[in-house]
Protein backbone atom coordinates (compact mmCIF):
# COMPACT_ATOMS: atom_id res chain seq x y z
CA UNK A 1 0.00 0.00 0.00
CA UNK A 2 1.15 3.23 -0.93
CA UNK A 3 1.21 6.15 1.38
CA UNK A 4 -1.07 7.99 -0.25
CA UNK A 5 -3.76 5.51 0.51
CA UNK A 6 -3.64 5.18 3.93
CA UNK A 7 -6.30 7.57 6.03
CA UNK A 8 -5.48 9.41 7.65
CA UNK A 9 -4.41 9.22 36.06
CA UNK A 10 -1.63 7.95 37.48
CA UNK A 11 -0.54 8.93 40.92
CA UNK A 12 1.84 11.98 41.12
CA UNK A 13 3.95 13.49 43.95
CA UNK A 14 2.06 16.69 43.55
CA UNK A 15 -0.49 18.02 41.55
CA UNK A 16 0.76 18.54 38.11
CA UNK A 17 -0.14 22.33 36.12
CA UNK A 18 -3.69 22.71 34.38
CA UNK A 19 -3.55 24.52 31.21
CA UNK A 20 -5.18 27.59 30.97
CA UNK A 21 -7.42 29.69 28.23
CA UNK A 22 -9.27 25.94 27.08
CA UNK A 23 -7.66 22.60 25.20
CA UNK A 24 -4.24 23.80 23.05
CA UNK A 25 -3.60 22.36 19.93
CA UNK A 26 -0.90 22.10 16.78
CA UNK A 27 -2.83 22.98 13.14
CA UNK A 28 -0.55 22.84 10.36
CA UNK A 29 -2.21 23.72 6.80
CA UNK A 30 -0.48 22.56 3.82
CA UNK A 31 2.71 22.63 5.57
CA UNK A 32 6.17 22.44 3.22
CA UNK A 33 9.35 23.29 3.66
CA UNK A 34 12.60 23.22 1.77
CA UNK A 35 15.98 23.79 2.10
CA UNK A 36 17.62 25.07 -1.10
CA UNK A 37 16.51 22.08 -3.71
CA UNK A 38 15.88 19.77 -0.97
CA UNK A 39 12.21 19.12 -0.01
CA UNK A 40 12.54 18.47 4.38
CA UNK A 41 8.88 18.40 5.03
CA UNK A 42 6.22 18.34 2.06
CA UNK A 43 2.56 19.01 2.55
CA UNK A 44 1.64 18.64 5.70
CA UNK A 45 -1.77 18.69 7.03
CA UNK A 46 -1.90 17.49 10.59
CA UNK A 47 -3.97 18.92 13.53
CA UNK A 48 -2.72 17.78 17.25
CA UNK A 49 -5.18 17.98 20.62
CA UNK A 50 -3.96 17.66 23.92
CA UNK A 51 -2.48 14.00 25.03
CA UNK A 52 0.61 12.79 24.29
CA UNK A 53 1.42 12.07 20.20
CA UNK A 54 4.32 10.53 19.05
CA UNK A 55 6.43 11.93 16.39
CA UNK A 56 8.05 8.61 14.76
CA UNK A 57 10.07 8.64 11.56
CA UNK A 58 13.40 6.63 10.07
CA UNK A 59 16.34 9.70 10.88
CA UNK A 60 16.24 12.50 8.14
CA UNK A 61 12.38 12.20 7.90
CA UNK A 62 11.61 15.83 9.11
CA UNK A 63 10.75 15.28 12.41
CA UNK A 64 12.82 18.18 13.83
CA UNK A 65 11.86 20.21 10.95
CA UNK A 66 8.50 19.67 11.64
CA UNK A 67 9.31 20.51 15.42
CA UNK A 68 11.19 23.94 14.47
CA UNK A 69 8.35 24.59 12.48
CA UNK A 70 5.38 24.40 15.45
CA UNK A 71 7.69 26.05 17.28
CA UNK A 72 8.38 29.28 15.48
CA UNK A 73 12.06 28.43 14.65
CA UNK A 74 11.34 28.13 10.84
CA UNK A 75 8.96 29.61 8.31
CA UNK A 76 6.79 27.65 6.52
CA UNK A 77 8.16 27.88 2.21
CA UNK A 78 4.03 27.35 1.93
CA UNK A 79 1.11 26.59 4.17
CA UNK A 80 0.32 27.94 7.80
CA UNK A 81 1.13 26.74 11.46
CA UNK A 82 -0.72 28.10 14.57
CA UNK A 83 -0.32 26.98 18.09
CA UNK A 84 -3.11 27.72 20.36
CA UNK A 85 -5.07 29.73 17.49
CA UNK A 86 -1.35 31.56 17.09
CA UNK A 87 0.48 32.02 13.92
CA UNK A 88 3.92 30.40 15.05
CA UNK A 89 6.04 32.40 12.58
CA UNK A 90 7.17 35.67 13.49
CA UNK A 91 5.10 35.58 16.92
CA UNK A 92 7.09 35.59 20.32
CA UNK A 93 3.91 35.42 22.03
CA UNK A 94 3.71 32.32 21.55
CA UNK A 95 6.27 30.72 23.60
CA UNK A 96 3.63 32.03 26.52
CA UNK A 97 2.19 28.47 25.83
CA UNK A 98 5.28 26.35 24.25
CA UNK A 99 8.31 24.84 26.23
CA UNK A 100 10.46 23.21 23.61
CA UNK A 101 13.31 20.56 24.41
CA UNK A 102 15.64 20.53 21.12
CA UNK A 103 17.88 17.65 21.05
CA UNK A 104 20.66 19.32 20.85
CA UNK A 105 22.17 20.72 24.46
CA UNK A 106 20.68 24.11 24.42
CA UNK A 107 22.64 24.80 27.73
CA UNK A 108 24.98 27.25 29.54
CA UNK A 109 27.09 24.40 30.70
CA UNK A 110 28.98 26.90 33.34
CA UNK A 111 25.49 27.66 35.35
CA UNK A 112 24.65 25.24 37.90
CA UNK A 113 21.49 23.88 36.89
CA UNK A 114 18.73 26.03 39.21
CA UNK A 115 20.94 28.95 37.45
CA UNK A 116 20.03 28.03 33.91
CA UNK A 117 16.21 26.88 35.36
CA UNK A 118 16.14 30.44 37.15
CA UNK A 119 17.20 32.36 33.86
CA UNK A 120 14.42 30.65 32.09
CA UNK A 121 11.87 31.95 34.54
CA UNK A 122 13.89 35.15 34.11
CA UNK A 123 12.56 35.35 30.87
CA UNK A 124 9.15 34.57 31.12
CA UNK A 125 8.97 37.40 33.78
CA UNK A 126 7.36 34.87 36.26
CA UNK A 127 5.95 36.42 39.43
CA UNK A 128 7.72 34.36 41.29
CA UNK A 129 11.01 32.81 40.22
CA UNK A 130 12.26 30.69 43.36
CA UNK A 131 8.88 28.71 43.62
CA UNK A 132 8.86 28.32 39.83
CA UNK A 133 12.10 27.03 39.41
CA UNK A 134 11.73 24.88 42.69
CA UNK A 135 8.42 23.27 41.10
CA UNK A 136 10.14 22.37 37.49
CA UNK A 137 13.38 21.35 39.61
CA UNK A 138 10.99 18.60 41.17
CA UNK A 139 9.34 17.43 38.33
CA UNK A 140 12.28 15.85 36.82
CA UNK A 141 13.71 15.00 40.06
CA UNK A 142 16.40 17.11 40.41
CA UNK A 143 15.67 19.48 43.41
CA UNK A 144 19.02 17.52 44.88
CA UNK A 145 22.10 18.72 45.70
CA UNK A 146 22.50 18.25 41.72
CA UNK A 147 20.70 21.48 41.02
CA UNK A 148 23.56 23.87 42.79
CA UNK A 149 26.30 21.92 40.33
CA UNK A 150 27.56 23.12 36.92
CA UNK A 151 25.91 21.76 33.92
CA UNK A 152 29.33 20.59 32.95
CA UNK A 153 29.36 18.16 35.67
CA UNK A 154 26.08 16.72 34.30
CA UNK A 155 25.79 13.07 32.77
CA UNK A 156 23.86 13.10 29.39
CA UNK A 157 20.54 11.80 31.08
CA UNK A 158 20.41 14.59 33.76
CA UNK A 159 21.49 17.42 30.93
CA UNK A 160 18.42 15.98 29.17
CA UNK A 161 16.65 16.51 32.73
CA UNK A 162 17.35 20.30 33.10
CA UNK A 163 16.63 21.17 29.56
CA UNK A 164 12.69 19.60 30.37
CA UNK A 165 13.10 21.66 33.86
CA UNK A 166 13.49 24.59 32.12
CA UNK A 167 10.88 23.83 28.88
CA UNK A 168 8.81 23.34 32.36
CA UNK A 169 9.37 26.36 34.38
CA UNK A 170 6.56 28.96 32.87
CA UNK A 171 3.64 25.76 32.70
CA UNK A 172 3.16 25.73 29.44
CA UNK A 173 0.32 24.33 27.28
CA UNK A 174 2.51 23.00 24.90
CA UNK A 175 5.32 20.74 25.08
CA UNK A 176 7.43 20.03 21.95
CA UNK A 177 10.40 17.44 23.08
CA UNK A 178 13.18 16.37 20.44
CA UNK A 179 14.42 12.99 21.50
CA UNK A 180 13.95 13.68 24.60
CA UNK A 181 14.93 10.15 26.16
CA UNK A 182 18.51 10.38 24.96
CA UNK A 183 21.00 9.39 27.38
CA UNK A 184 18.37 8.55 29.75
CA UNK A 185 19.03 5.19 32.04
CA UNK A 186 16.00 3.36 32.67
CA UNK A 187 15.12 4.77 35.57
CA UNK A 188 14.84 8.09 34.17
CA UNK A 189 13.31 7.08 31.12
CA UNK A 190 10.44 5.38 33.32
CA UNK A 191 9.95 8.76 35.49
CA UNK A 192 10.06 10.94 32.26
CA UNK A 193 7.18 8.96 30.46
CA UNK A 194 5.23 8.82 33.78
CA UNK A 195 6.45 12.47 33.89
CA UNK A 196 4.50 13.16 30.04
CA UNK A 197 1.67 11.07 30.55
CA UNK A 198 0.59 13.24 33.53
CA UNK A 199 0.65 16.51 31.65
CA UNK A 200 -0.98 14.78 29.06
CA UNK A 201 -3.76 13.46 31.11
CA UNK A 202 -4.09 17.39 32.75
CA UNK A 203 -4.48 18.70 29.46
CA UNK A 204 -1.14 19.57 27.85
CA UNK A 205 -0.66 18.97 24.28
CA UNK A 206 2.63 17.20 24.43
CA UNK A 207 4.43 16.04 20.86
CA UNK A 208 7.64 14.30 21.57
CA UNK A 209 10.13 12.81 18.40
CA UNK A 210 11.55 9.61 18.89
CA UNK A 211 13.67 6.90 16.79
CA UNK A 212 12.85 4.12 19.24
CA UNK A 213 9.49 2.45 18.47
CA UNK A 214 9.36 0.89 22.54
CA UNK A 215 9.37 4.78 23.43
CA UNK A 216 6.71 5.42 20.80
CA UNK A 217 4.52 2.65 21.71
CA UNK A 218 4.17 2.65 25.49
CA UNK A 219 4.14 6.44 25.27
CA UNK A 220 1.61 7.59 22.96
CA UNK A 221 -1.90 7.20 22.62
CA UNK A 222 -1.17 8.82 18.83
CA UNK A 223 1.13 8.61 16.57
CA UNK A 224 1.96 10.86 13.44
CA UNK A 225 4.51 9.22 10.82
CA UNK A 226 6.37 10.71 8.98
CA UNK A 227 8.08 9.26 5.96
CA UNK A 228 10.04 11.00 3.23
CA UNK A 229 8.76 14.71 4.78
CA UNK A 230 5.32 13.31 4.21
CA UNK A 231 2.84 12.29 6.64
CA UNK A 232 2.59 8.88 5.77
CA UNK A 233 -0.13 7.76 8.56
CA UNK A 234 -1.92 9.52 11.56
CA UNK A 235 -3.92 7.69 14.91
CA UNK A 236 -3.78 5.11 16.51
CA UNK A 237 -0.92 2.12 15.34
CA UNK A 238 -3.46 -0.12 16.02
CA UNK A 239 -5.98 1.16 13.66
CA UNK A 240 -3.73 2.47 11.48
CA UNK A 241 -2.55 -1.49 10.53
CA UNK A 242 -6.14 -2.41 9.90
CA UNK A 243 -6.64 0.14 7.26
CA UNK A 244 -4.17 -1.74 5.45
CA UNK A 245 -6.02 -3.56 3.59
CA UNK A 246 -3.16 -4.48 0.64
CA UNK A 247 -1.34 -6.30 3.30
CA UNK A 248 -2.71 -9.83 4.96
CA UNK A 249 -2.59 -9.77 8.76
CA UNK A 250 -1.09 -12.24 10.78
CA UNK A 251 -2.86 -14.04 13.60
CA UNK A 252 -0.86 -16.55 15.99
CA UNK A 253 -3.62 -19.15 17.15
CA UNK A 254 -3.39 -22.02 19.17
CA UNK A 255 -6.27 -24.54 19.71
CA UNK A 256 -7.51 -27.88 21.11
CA UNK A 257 -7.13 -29.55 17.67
CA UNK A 258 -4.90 -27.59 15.12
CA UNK A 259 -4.90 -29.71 12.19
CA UNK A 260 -8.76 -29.64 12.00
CA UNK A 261 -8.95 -25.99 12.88
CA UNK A 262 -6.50 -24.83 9.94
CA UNK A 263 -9.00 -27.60 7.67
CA UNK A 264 -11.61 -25.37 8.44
CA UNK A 265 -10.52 -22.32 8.38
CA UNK A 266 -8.52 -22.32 4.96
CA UNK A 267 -11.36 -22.52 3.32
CA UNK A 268 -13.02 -19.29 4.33
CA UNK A 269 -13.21 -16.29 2.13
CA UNK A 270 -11.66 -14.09 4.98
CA UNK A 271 -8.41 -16.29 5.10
CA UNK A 272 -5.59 -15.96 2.77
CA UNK A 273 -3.77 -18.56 4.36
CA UNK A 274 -3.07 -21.19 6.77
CA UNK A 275 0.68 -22.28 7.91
CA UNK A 276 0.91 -25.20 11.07
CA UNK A 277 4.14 -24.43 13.43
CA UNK A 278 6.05 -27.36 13.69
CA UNK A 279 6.31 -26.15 18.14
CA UNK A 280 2.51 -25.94 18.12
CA UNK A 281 -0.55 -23.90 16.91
CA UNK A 282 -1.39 -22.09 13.77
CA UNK A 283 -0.24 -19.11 11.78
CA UNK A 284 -3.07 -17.53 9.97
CA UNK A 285 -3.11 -15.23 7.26
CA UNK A 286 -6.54 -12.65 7.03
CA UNK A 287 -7.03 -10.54 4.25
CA UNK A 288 -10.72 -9.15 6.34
CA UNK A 289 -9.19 -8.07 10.19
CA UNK A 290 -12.93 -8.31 10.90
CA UNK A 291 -14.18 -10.89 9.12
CA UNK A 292 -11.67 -13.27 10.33
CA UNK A 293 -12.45 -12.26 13.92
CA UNK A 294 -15.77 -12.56 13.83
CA UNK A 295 -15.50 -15.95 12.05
CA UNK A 296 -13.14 -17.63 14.12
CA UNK A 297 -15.11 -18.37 17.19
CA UNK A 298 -18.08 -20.03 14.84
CA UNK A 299 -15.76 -21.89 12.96
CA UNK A 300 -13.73 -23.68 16.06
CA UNK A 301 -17.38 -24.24 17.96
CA UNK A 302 -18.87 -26.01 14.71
CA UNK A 303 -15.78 -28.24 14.69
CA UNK A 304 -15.71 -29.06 18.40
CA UNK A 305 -12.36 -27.00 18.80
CA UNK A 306 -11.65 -24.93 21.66
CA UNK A 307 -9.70 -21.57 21.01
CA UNK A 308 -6.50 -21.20 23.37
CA UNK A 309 -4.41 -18.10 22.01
CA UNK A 310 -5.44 -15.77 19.62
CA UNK A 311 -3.08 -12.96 18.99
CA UNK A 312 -2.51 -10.47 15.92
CA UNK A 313 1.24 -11.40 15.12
CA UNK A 314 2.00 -7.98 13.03
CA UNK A 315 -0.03 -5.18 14.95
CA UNK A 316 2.82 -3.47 16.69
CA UNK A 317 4.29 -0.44 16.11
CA UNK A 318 7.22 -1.96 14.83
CA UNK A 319 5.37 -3.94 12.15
CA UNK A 320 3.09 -1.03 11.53
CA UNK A 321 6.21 1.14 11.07
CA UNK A 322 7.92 -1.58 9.17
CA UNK A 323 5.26 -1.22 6.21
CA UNK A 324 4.84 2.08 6.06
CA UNK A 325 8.76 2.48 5.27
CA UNK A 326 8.60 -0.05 2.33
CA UNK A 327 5.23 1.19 1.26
């Protein structure tokens, strides 16, 4: 299948920031851009609601283009992008409601890291700095001795820490993160998506780029992908594989009685195919997602099988991503 034919509370410390002024969202309008003769994002309609969406794409896609875009870093070369009802280009007011975390260090590596937090907040001409900077300090778990040391002392994971601090410090509405889990251990990496999934589930409109589909898919309830500079799908990964309708899905199913269940079943108009695992249980081919579920169950009682396993074999994101590349 071509791209072209694919349509488009958990517990916290303390509460987390509410956005304010109603839901904030990402519009882009017949978005392209180009650098020179070379074409880094090409017609891009998307619009993103609060939540968390995942910005997934093989490297050189145009997933930090796309991000400098939203956030007012880069001018569309045609089309329109508003945050919040804002045009991004040309319009300071705007980072009122955006924190962005580039993935390149962005950093004063001689400030300690409440310094660099604090100059943030500076910025913003928050009321008050101290209790600003002490909230976004604790959100990514570094109101430790940590926050009174140079950035220079920092590992990669906690420089990746005080760059979300200070996207953090004015509460914004929207949070635009490039790779954000670089240099993360797993510790981190746990606390940070906990960390998104809250502001997502207060309201926040978070988009976050990633390279590493186990990010992606425990992440985001959405994902955009981008292929080429084109959005090549947009929703759910789930739902997104059973619009694909070129490609036969894959169910692993294990029964009572294989060799009479794959009898059965491989002559249905719903199944493409029928392979037995020489370990045990079935490997079915659908072209109809649907059909095939809904036939399954009536086709093992009428044949006195009982159904053990049935699982979709090619409906993860790394699959779904998989075909959409080659597409």
């Amino acid at each position: 299948m071509s791209i072209d034919e694919i349509p488009v509370q958990r517990e916290a410390e303390r509460p987390l920031p509410t956005p304010n002024g109603g839901p904030a969202e990402i519009v882009l309008d017949n978005v392209t851009h180009w650098y020179g003769n070379v074409v880094a994002v090409n017609d891009i309609t998307m619009t993103i609601g609060p939540g968390v969406t995942g910005l997934l794409g093989p490297n050189g896609a145009g997933k930090s283009t796309l991000l400098h875009l939203v956030s007012g870093f880069l001018a569309p070369s045609r089309g329109t992008v508003s945050v919040a009802g804002r045009t991004a280009w040309h319009n300071p007011g705007i980072y009122q409601v955006i924190g962005l975390v580039p993935e390149r260090d962005s950093v004063y590596a001689f400030l300690t890291g409440r310094q660099f937090v604090t100059a943030t907040a500076k910025l913003h001409k928050l009321p008050d700095v101290a209790a600003a900077v002490a909230r976004a300090l604790h959100m990514v778990e570094l109101d430790t001795e940590a926050a009174d040391r140079r950035i220079d002392t920092y590992s990669k994971g906690m420089r990746q820490r005080i760059k979300v601090a200070a996207a953090l410090v004015h509460e914004p509405r929207v949070l635009l993160l490039d790779e954000p889990f670089n240099g993360m251990d797993p510790r981190q990496r746990m606390h940070m998506m906990d960390l998104l999934h809250r502001l997502g589930d207060a309201g926040h409109t978070i988009v976050f780029s990633s390279h590493i589909l186990e990010e992606v898919e425990r992440l985001s309830g959405t994902v955009q992908v981008i292929v080429a500079g084109r959005l090549a799908a947009s929703g759910d990964y789930r739902t997104i594989r059973r619009l694909m309708t070129s490609r036969p899905h894959v169910f692993q199913v294990a029964s009572s009685d294989d060799r009479t269940l794959a009898s059965a079943l491989i002559g249905r108009q719903s199944v493409n195919g029928v392979e037995l695992n020489p370990a045990g249980g079935l490997e079915v081919r659908a072209g109809d997602y649907g059909a095939f579920s809904r036939e399954l169950a009536t086709v093992a009682r009428e044949h006195g099988v009982r159904l053990r396993t049935v699982l979709p074999a090619d409906e993860s994101l790394e699959s779904v991503f998989a075909y959409l590349v080659a597409s």
